[in-house]
C-alpha atoms as a PDB file:
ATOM      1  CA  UNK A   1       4.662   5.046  -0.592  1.00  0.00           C
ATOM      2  CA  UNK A   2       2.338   7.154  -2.914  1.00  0.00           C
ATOM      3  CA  UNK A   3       2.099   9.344  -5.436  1.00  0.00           C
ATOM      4  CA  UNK A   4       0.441  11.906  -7.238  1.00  0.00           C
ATOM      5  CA  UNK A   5       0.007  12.126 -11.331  1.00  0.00           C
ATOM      6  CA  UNK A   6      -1.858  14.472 -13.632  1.00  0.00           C
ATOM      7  CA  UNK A   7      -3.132  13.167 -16.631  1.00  0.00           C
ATOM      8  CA  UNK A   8      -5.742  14.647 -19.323  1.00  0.00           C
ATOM      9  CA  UNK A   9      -5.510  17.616 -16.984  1.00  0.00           C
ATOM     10  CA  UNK A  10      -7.009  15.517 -13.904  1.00  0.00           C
ATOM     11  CA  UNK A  11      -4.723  14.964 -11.022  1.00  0.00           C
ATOM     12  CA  UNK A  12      -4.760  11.665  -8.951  1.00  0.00           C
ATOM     13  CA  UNK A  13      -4.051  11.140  -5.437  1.00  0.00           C
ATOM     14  CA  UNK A  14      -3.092   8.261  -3.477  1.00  0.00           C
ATOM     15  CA  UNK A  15      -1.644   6.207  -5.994  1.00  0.00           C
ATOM     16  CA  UNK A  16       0.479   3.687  -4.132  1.00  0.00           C
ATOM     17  CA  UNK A  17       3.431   1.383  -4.434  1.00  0.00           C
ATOM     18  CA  UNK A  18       2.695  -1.926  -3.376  1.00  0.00           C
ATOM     19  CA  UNK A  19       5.891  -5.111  -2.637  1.00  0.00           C
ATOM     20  CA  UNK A  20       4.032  -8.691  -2.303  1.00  0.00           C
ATOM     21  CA  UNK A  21       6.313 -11.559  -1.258  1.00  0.00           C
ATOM     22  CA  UNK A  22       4.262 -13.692  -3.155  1.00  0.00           C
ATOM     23  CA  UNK A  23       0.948 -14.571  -4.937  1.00  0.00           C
ATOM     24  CA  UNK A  24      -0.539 -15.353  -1.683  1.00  0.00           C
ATOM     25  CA  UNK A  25      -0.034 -11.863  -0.138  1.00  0.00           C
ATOM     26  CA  UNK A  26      -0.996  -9.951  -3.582  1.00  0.00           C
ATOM     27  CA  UNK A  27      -4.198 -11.521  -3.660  1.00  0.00           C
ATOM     28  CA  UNK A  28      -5.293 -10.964  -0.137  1.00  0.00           C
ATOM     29  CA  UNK A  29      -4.002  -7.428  -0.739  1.00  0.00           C
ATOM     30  CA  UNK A  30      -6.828  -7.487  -3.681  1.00  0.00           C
ATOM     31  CA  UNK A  31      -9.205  -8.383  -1.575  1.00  0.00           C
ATOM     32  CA  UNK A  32      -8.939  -6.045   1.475  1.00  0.00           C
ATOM     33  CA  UNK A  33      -6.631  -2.542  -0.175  1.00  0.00           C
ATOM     34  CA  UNK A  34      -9.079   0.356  -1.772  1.00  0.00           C
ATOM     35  CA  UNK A  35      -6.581   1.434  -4.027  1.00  0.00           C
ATOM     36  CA  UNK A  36      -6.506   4.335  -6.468  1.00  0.00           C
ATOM     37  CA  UNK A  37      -6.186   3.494 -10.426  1.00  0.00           C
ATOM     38  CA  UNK A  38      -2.657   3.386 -11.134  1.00  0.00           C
ATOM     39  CA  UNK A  39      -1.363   2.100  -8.022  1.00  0.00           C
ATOM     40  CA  UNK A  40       1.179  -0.899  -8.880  1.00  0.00           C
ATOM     41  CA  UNK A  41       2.033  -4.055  -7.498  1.00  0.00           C
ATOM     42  CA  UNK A  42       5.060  -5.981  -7.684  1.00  0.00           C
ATOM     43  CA  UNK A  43       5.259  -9.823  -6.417  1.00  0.00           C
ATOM     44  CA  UNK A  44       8.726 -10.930  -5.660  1.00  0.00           C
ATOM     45  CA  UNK A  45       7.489 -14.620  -5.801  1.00  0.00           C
ATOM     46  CA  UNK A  46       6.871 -14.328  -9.543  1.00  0.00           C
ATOM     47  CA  UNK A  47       8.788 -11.141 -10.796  1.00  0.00           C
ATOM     48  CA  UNK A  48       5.427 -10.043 -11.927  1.00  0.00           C
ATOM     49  CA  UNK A  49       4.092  -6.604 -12.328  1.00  0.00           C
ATOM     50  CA  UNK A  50       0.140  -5.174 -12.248  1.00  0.00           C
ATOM     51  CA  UNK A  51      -1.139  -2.115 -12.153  1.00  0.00           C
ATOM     52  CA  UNK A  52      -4.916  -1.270 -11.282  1.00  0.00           C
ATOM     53  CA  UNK A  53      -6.427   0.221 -13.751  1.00  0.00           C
ATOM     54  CA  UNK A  54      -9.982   2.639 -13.750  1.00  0.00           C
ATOM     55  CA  UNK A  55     -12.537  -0.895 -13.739  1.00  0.00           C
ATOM     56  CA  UNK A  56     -10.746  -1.785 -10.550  1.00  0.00           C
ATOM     57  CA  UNK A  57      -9.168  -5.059 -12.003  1.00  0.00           C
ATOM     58  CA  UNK A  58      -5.207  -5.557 -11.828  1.00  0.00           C
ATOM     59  CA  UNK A  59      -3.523  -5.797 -15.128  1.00  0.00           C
ATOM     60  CA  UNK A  60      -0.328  -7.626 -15.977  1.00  0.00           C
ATOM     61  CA  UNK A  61       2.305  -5.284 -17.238  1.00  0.00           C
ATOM     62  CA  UNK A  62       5.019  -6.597 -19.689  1.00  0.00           C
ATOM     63  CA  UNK A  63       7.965  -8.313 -18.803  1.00  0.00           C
ATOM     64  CA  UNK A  64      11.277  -7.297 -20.737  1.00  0.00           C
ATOM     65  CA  UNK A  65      12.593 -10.040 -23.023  1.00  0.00           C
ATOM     66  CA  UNK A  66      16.437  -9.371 -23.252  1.00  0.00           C
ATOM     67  CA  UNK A  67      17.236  -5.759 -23.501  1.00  0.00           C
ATOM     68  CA  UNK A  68      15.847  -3.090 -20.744  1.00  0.00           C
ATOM     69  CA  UNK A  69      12.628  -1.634 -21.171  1.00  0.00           C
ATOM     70  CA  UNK A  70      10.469   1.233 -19.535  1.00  0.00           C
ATOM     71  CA  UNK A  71       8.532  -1.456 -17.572  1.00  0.00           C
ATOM     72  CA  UNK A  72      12.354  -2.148 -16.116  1.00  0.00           C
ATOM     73  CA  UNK A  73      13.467   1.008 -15.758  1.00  0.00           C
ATOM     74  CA  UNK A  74      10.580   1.963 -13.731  1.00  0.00           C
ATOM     75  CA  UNK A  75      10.999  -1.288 -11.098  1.00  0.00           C
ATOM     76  CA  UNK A  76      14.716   0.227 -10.852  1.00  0.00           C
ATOM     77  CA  UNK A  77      13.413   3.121  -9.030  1.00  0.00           C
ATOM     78  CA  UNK A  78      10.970   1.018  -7.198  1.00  0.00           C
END
């Protein structure tokens, strides 16, 4: 899957949506995808979230402690 966003009056293409079974598979998918900046990554394994940001590293997003969140609301449309 991928999308396109416009932000600061810039538009992106090619952000994608990735689904890793586990850590494993996410980092070997950091090692051979090119992907865009804000192309996210979710690892079933772990329940973990990342998205790439514009240096090219993978950050951790928040996990929701109790009530929902918009980092859970988003994974609900995953």
């Amino acid at each position: 899957m991928f999308n396109i966003i416009k932000q600061n009056g810039n538009t992106s293409y090619g952000i994608k949506k990735y689904l890793c079974d586990t850590t494993a598979d996410f980092e070997e998918l950091k090692k051979k995808e090119k992907a865009t900046p804000g192309s996210t990554v979710f690892v079933a394994e772990t329940g973990n979230s990342y998205v790439l940001n514009n240096n090219g590293e993978y950050i951790a997003l928040p996990q929701g402690g109790g009530g929902s969140s918009a980092v859970d609301c988003y994974w609900q449309f995953f």
